[in-house]
N, C-alpha and C. Protein backbone atom coordinates (compact mmCIF):
# COMPACT_ATOMS: atom_id res chain seq x y z
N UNK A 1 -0.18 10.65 0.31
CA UNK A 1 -1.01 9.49 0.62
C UNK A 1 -2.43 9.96 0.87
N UNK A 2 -3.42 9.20 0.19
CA UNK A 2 -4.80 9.53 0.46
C UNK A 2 -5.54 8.74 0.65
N UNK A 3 -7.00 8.48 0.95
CA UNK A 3 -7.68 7.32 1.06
C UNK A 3 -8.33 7.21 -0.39
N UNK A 4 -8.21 5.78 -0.96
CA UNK A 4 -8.25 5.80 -1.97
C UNK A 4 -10.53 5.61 -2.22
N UNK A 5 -10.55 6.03 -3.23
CA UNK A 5 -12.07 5.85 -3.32
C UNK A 5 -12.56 4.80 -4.77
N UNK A 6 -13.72 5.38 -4.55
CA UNK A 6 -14.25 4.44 -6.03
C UNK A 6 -13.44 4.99 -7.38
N UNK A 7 -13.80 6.33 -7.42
CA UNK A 7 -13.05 6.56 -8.49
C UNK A 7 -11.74 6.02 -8.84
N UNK A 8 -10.61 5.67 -7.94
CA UNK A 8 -9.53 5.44 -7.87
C UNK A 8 -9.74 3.72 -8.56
N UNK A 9 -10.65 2.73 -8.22
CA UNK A 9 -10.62 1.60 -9.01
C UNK A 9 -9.76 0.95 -9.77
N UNK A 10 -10.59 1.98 -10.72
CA UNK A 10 -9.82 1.30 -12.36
C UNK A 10 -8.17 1.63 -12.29
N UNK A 11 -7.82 2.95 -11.83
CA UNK A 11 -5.76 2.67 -11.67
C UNK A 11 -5.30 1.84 -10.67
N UNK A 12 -5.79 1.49 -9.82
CA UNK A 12 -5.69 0.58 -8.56
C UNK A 12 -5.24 -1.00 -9.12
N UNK A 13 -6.65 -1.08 -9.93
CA UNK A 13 -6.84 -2.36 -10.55
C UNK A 13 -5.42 -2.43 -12.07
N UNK A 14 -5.03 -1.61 -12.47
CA UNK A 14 -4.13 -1.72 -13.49
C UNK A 14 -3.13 -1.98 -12.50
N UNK A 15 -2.57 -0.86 -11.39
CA UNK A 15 -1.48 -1.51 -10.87
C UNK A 15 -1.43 -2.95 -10.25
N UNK A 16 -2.61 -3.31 -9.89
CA UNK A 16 -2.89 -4.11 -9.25
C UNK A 16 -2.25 -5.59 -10.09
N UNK A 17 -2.73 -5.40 -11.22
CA UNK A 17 -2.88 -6.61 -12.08
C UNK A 17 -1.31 -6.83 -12.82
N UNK A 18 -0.23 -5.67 -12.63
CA UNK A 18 0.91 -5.41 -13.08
C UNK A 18 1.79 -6.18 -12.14
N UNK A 19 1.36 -6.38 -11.01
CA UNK A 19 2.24 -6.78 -9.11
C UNK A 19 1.81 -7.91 -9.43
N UNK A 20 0.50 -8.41 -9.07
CA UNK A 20 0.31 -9.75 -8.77
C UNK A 20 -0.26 -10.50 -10.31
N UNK A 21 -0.38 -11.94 -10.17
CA UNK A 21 -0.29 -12.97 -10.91
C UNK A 21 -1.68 -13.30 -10.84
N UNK A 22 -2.07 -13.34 -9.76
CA UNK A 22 -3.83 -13.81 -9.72
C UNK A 22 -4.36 -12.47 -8.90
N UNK A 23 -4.58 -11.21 -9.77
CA UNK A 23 -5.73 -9.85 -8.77
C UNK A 23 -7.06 -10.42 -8.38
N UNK A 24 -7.25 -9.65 -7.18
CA UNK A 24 -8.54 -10.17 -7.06
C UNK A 24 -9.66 -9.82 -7.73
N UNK A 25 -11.01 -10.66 -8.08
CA UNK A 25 -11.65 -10.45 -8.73
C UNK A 25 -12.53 -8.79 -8.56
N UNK A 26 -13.36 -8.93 -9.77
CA UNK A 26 -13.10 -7.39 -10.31
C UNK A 26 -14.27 -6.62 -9.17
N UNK A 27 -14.69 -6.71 -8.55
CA UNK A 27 -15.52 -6.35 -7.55
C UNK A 27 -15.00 -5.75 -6.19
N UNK A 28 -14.15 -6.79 -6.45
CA UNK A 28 -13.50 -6.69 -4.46
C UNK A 28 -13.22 -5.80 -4.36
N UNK A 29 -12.60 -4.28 -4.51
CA UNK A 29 -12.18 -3.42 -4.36
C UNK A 29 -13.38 -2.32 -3.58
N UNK A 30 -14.55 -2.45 -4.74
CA UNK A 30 -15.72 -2.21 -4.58
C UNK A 30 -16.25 -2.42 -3.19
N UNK A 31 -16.12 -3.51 -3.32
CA UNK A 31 -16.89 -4.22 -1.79
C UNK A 31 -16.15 -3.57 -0.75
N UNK A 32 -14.87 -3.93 -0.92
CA UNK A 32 -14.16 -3.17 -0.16
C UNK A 32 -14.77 -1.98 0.78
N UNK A 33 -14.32 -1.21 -0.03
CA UNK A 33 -14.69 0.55 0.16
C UNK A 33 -16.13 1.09 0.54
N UNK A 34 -17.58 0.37 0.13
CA UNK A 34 -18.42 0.60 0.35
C UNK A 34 -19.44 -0.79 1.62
N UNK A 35 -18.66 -1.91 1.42
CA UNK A 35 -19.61 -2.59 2.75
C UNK A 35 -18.66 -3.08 4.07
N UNK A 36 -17.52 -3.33 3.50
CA UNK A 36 -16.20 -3.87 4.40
C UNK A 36 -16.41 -2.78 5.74
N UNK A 37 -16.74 -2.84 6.85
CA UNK A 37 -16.39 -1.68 7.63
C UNK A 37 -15.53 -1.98 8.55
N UNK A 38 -14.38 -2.54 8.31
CA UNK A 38 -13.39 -3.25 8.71
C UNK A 38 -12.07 -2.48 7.71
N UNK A 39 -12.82 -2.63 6.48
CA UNK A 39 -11.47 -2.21 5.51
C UNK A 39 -11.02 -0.62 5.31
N UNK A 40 -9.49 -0.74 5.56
CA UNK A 40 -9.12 0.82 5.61
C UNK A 40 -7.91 0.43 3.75
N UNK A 41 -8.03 1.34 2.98
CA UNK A 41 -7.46 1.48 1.77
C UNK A 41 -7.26 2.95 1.22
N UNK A 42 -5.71 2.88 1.12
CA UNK A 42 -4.74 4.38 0.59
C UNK A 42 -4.57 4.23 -0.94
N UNK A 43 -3.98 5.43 -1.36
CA UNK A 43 -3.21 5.51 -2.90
C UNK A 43 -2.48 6.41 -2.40
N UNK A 44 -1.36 6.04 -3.17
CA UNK A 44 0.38 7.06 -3.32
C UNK A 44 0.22 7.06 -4.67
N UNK A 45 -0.04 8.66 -4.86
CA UNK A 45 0.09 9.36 -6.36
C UNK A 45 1.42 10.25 -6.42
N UNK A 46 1.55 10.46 -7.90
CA UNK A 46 2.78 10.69 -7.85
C UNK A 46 2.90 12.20 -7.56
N UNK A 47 1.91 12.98 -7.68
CA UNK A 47 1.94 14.04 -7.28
C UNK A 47 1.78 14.59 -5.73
N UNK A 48 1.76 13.58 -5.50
CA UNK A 48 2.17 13.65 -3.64
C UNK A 48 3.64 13.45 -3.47
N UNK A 49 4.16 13.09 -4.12
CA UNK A 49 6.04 12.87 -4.00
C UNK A 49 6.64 13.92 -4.13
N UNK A 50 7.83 14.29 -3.51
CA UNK A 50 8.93 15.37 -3.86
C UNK A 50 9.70 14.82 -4.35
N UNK A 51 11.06 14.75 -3.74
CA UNK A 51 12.14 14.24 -4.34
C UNK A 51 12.83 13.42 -4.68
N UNK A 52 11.79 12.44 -5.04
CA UNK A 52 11.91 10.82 -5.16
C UNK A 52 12.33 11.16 -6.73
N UNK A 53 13.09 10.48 -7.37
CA UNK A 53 13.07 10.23 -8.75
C UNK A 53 12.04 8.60 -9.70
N UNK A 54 11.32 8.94 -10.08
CA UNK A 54 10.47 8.13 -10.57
C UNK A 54 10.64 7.82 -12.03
N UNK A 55 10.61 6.64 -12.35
CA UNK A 55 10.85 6.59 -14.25
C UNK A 55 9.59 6.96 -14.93
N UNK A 56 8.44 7.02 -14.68
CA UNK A 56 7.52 7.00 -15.26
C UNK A 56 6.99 7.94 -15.10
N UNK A 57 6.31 8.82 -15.95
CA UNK A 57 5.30 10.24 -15.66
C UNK A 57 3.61 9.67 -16.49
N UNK A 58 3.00 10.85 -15.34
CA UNK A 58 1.80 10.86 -16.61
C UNK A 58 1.51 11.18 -17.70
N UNK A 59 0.44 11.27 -18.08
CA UNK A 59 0.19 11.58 -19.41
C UNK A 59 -0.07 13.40 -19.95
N UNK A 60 0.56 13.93 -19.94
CA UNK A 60 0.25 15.70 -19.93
C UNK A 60 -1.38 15.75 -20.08
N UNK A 61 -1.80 16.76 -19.37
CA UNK A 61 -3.56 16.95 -20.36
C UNK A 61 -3.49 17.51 -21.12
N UNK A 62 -2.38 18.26 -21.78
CA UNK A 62 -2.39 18.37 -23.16
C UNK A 62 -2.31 17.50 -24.12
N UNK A 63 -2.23 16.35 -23.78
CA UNK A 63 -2.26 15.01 -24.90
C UNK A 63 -3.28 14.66 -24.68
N UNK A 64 -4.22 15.09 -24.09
CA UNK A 64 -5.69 13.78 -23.62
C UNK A 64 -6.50 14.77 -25.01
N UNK A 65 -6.99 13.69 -25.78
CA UNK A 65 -8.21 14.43 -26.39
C UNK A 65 -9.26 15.33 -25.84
N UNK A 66 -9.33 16.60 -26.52
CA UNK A 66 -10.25 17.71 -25.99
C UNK A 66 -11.28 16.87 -24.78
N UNK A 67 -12.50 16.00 -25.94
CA UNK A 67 -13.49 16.15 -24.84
C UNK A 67 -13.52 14.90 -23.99
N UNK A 68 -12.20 14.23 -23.89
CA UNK A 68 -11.82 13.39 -22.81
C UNK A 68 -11.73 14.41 -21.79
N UNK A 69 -10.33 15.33 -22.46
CA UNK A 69 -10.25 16.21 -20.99
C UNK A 69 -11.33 16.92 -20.58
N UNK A 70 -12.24 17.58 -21.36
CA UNK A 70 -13.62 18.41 -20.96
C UNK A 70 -14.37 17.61 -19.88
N UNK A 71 -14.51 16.57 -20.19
CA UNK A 71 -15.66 15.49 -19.76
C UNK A 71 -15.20 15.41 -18.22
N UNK A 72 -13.66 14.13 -18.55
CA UNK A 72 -13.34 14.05 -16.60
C UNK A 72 -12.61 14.69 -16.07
N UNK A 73 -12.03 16.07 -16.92
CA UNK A 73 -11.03 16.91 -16.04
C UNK A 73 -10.06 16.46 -15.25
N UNK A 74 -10.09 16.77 -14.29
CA UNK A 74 -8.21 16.08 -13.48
C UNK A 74 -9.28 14.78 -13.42
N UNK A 75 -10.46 14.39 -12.79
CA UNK A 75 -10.15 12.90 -12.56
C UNK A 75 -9.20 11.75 -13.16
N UNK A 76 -9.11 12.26 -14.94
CA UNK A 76 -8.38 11.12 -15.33
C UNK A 76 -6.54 11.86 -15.16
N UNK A 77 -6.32 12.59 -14.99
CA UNK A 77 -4.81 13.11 -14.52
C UNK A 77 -4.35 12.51 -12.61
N UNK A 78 -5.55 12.49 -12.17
CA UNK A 78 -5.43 11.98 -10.94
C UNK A 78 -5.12 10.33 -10.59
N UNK A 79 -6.19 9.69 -11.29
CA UNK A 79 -6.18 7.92 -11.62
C UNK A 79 -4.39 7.57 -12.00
N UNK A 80 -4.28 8.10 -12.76
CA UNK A 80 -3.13 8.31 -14.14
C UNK A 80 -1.74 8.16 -12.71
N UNK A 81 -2.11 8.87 -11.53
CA UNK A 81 -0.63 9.19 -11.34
C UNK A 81 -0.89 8.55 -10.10
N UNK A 82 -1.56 7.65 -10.34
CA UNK A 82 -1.51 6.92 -8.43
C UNK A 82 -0.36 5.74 -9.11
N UNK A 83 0.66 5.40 -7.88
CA UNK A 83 1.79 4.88 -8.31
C UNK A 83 1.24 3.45 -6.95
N UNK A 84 0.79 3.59 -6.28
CA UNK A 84 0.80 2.57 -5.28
C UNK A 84 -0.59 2.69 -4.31
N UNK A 85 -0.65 1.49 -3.70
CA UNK A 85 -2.20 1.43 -3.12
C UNK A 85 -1.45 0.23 -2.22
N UNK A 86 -2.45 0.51 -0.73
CA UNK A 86 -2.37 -0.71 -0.20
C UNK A 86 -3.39 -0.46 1.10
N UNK A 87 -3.52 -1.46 1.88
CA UNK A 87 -4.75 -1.89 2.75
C UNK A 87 -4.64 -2.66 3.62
N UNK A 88 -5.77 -2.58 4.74
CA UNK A 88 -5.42 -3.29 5.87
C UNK A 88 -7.34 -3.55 6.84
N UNK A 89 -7.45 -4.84 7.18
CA UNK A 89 -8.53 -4.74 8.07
C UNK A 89 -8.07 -4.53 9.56
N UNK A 90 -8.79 -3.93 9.97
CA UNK A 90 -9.25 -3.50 11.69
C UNK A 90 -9.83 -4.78 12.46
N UNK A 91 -9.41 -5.47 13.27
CA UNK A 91 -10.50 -6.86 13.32
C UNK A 91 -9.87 -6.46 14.71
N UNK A 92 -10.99 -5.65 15.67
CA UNK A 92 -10.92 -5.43 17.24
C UNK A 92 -9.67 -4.67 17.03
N UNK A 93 -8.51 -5.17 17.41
CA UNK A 93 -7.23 -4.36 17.92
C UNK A 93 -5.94 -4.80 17.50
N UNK A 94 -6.56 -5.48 16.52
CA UNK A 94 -5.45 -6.34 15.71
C UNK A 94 -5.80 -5.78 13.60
N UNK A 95 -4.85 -5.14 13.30
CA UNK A 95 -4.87 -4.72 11.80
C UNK A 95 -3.85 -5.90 10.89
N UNK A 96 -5.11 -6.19 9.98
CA UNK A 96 -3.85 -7.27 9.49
C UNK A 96 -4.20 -6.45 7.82
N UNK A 97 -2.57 -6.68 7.33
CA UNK A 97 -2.29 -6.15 6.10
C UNK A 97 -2.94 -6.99 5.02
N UNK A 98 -4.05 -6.33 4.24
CA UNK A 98 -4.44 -7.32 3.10
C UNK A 98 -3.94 -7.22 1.82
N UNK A 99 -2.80 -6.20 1.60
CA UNK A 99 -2.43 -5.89 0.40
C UNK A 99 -1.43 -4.81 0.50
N UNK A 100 0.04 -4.75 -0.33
CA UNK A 100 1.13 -3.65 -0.87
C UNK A 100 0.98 -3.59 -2.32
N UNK A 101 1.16 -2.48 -3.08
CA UNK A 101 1.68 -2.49 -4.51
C UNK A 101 1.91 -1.41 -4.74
N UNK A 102 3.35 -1.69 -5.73
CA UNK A 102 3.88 -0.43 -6.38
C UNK A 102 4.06 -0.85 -7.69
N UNK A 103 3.21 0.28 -8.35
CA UNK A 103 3.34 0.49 -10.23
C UNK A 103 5.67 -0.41 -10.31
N UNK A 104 5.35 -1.50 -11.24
CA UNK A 104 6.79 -2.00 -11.15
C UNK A 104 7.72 -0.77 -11.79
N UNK A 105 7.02 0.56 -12.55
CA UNK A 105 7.60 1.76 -13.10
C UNK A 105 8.18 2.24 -12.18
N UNK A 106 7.83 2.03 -10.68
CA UNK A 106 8.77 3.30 -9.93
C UNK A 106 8.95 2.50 -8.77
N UNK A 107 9.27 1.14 -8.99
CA UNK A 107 9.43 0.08 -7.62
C UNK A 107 11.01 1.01 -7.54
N UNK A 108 11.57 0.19 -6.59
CA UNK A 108 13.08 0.28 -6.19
C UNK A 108 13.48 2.12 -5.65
N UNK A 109 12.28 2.49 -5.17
CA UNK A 109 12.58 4.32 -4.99
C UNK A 109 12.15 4.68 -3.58
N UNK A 110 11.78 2.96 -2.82
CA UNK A 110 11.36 3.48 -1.28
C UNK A 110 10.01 3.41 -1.64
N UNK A 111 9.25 3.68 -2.58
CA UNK A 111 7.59 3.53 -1.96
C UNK A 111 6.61 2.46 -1.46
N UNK A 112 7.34 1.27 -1.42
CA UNK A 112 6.69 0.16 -0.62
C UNK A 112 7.11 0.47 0.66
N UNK A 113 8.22 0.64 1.02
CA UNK A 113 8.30 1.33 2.13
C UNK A 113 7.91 2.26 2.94
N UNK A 114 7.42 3.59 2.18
CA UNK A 114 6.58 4.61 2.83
C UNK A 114 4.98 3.70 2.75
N UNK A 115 4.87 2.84 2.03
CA UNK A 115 2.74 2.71 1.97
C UNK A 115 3.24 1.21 3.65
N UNK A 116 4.49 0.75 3.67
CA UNK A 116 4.07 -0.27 4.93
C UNK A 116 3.88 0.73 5.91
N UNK A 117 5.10 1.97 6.13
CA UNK A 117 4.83 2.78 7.32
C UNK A 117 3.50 3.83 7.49
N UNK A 118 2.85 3.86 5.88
CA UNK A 118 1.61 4.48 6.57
C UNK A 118 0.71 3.49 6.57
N UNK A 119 0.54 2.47 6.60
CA UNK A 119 -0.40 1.57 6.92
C UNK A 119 -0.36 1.20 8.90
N UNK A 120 1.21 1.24 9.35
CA UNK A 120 1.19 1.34 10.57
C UNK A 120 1.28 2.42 11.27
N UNK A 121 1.17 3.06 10.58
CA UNK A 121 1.09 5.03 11.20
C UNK A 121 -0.54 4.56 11.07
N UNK A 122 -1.38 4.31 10.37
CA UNK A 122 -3.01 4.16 10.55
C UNK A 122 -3.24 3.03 11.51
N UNK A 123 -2.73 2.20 11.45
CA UNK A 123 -3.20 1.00 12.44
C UNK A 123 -2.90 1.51 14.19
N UNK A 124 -1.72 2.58 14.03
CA UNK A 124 -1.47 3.31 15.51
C UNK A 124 -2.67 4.17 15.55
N UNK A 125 -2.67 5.13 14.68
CA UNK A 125 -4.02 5.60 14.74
C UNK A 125 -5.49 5.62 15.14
N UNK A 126 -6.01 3.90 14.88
CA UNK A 126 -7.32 3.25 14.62
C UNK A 126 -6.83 2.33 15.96
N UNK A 127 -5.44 2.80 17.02
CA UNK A 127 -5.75 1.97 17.86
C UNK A 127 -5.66 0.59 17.91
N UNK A 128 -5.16 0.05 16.75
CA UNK A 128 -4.53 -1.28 16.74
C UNK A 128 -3.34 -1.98 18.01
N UNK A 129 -3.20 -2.87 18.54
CA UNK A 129 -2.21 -3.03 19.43
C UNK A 129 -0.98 -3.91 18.50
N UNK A 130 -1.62 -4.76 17.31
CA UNK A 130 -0.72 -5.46 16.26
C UNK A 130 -1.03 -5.09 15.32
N UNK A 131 0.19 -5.96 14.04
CA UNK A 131 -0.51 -5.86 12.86
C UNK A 131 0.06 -7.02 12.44
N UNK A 132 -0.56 -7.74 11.32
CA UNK A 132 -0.18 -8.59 11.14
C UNK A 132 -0.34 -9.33 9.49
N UNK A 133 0.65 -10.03 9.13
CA UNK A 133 0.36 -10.06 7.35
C UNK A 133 0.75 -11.19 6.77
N UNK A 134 0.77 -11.56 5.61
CA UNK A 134 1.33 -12.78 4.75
C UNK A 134 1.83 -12.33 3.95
N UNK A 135 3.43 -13.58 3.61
CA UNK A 135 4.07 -13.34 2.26
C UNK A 135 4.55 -14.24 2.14
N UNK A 136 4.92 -14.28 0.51
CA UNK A 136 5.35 -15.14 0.14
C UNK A 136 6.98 -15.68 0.57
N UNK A 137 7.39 -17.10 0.53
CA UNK A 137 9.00 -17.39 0.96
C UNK A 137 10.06 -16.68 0.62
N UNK A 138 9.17 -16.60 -0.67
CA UNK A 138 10.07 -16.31 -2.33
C UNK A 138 10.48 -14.88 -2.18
N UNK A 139 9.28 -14.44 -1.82
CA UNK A 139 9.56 -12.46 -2.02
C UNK A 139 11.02 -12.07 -0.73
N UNK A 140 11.87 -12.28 -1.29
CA UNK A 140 12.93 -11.81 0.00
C UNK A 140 12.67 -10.55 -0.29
N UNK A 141 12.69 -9.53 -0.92
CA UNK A 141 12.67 -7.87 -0.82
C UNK A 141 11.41 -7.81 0.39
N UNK A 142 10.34 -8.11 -0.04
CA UNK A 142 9.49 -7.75 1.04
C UNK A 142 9.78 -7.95 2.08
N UNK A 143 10.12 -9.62 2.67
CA UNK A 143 10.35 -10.21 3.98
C UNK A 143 11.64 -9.53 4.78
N UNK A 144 12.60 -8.83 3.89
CA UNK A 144 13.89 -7.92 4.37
C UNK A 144 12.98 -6.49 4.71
N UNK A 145 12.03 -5.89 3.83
CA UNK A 145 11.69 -4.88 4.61
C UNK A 145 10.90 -5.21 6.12
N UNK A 146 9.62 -5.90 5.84
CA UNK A 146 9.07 -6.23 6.88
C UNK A 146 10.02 -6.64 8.09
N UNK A 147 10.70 -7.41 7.79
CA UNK A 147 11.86 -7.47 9.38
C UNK A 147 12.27 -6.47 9.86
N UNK A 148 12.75 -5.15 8.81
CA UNK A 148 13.31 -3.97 8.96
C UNK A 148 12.29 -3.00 9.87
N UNK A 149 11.29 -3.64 9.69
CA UNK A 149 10.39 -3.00 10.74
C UNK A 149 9.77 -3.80 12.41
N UNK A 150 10.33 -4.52 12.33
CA UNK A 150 10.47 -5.48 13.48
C UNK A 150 9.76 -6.81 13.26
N UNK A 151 8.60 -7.02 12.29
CA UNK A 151 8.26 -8.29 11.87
C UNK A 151 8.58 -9.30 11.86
N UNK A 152 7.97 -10.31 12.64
CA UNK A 152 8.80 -11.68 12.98
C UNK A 152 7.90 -12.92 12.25
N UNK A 153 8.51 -14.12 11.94
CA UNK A 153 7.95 -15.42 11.54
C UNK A 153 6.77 -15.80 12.89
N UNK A 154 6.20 -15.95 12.18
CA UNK A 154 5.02 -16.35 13.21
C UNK A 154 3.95 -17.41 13.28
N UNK A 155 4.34 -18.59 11.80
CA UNK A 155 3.71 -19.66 11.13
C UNK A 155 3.69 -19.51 9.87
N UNK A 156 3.29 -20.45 9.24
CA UNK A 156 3.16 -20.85 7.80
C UNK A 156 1.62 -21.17 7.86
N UNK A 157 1.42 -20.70 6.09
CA UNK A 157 -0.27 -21.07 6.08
C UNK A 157 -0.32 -22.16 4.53
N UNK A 158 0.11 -23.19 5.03
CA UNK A 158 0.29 -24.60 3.89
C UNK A 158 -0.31 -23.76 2.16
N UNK A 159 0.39 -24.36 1.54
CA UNK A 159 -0.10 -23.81 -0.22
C UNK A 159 -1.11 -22.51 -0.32
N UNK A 160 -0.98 -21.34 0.32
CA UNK A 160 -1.56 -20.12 0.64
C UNK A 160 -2.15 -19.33 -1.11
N UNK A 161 -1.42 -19.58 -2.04
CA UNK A 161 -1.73 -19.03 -2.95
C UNK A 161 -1.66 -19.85 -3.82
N UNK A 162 -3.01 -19.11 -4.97
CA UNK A 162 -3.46 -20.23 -5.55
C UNK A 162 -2.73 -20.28 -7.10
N UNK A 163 -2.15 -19.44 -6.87
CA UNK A 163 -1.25 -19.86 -8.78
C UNK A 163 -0.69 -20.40 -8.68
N UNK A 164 0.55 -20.69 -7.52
CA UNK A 164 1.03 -21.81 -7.30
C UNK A 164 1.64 -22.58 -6.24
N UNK A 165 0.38 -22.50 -5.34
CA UNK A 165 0.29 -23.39 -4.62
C UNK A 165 1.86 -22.62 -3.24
N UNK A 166 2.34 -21.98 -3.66
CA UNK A 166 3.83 -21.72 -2.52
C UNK A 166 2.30 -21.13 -1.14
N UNK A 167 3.27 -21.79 -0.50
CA UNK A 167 3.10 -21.53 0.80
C UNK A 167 3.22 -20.07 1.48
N UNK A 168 2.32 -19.27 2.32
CA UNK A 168 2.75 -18.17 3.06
C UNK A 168 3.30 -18.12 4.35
N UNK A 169 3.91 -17.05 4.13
CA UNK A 169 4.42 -16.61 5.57
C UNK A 169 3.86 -15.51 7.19
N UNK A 170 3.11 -16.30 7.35
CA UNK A 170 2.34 -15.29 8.76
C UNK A 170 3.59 -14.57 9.69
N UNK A 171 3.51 -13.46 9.36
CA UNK A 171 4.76 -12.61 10.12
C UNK A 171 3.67 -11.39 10.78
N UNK A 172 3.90 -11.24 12.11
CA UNK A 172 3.52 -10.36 13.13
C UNK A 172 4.71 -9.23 13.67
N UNK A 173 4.17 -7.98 13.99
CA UNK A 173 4.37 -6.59 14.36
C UNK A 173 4.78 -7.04 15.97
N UNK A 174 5.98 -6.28 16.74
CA UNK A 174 6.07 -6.43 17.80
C UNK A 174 4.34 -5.53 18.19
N UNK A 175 4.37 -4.93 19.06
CA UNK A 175 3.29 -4.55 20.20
C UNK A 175 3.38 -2.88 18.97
N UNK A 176 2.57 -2.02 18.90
CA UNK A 176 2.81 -1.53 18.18
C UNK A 176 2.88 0.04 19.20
N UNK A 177 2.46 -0.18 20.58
CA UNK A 177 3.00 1.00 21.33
C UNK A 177 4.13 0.66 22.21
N UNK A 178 4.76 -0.04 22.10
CA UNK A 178 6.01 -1.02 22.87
C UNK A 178 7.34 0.26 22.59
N UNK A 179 7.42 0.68 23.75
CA UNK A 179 9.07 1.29 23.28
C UNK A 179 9.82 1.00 22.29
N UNK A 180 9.89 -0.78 21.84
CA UNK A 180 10.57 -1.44 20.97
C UNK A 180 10.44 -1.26 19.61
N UNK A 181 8.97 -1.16 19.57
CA UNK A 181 8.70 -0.91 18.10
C UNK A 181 8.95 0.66 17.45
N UNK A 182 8.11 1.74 18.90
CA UNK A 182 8.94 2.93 18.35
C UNK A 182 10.19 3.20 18.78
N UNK A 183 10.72 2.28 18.96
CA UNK A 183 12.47 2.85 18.62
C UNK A 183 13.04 2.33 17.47
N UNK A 184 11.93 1.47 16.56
CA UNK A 184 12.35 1.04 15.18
C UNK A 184 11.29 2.41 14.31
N UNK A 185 10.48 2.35 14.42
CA UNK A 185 10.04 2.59 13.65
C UNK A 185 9.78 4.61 13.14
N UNK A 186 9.92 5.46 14.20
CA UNK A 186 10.12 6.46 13.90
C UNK A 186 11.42 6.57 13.37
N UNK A 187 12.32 6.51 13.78
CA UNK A 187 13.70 6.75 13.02
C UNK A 187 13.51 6.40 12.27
N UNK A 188 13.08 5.33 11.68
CA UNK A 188 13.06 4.65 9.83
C UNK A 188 12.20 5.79 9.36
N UNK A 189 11.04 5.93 9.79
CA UNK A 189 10.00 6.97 8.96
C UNK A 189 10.62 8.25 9.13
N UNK A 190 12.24 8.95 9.71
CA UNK A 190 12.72 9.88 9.72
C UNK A 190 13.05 10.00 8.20
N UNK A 191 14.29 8.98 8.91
CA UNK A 191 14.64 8.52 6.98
C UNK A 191 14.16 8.67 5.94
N UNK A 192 13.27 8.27 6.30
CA UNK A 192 12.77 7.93 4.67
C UNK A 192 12.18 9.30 4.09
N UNK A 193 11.80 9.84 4.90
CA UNK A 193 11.03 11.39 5.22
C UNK A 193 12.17 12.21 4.26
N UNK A 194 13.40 12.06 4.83
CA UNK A 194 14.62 12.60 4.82
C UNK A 194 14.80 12.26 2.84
N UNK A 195 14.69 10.77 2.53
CA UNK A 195 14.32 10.64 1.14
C UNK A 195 14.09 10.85 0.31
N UNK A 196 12.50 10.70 0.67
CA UNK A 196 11.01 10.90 0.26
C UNK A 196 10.39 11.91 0.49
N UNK A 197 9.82 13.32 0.25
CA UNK A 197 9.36 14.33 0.53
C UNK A 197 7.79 13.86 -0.12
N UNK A 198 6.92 13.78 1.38
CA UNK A 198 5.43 13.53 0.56
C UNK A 198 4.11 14.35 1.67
N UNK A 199 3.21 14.07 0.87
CA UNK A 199 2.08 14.85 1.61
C UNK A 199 1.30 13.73 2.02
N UNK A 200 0.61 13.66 2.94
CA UNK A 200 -0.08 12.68 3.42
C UNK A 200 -1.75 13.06 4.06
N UNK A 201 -2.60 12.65 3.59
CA UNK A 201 -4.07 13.15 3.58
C UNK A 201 -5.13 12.69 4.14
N UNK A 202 -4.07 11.34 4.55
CA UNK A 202 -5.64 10.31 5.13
C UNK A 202 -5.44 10.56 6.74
N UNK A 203 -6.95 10.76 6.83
CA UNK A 203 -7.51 10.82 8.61
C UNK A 203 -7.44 9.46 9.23
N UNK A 204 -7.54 9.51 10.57
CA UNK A 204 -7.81 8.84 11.66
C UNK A 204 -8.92 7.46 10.99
């Protein structure tokens, strides 16, 4: 896991546009990263994974045309193998999740799962006391993990999304230094650890 930058963009934005139905427009990412000082944003590349089995690989740099590879060197081997990205604002002491995605090539292997727990491994970090997010009714995979991490119903936000109109789900983090929550939530990130063999890069 790393903090994702400008360069990272354009694979961000492919996975991006692969997950959701309406991405956000082509800027935001941008804005993001350089005026947002609120916004915190990762990438899970695949070369940060151990022993996950993944269907999809990159592209060898022996297939990239010479002076492709001359020109951006690993940058484009790096873009190439980010499998997931996700984000969260800081607003005082409360982190609310603005975004999950995993390339649909290597969904179902645990990595939405490792990018929710490092998004609240950073929000413990940055000192958050909650966190807090939206989803859709529909998405039961998500709403089964998020519970799995103690996430509770916490309101509805009437026709929330605009492709079609379904309604979201405002679900909130118990207390996030609460005995309660770490007695959910380290053991799960044992697990998954136990899984998932990964390197993790992003600071405080």
């Amino acid at each position: 896991m790393s903090a994702m930058t400008i360069a990272d963009i354009p694979a961000v934005r492919k996975v991006e546009q692969q997950c959701f139905p309406t991405p956000w427009p082509r800027d935001s990412f941008r804005h993001e990263l350089t005026s947002n000082k609120m916004a915190h944003y990762v990438v899970l590349r695949q070369e940060a994974l151990g022993n996950v089995t993944t269907t999809a690989a990159p592209l060898p740099k022996s297939r990239m045309p010479d002076i492709v590879r001359k020109f951006l060197g690993d940058k484009i081997h790096s873009q190439q193998n980010i499998v997931g990205f996700a984000g969260l604002w800081l607003m005082v002491d409360e982190a609310h999740i603005t975004t999950i995605a995993v390339d649909p090539a290597h969904q179902g292997n645990g990595l939405g799962e490792l990018l929710l727990g490092s998004l609240l491994e950073l929000s413990r970090n940055l000192k958050a006391r909650l966190c807090t997010l939206e989803v859709r009714p529909s998405n039961a995979v998500a709403r089964e993990l998020y519970v799995k991490y103690g996430f509770y119903d916490h309101g509805v936000r009437k026709q929330y999304y605009s492709d079609d109109g379904e309604d979201a789900l405002v679900m909130w983090s118990p207390e996030l230094n609460d005995e309660y929550f770490k007695s959910l939530f380290f053991p799960l990130r044992l697990i998954l650890g136990h899984r998932i063999k990964w390197t993790n890069s992003v600071g405080n």
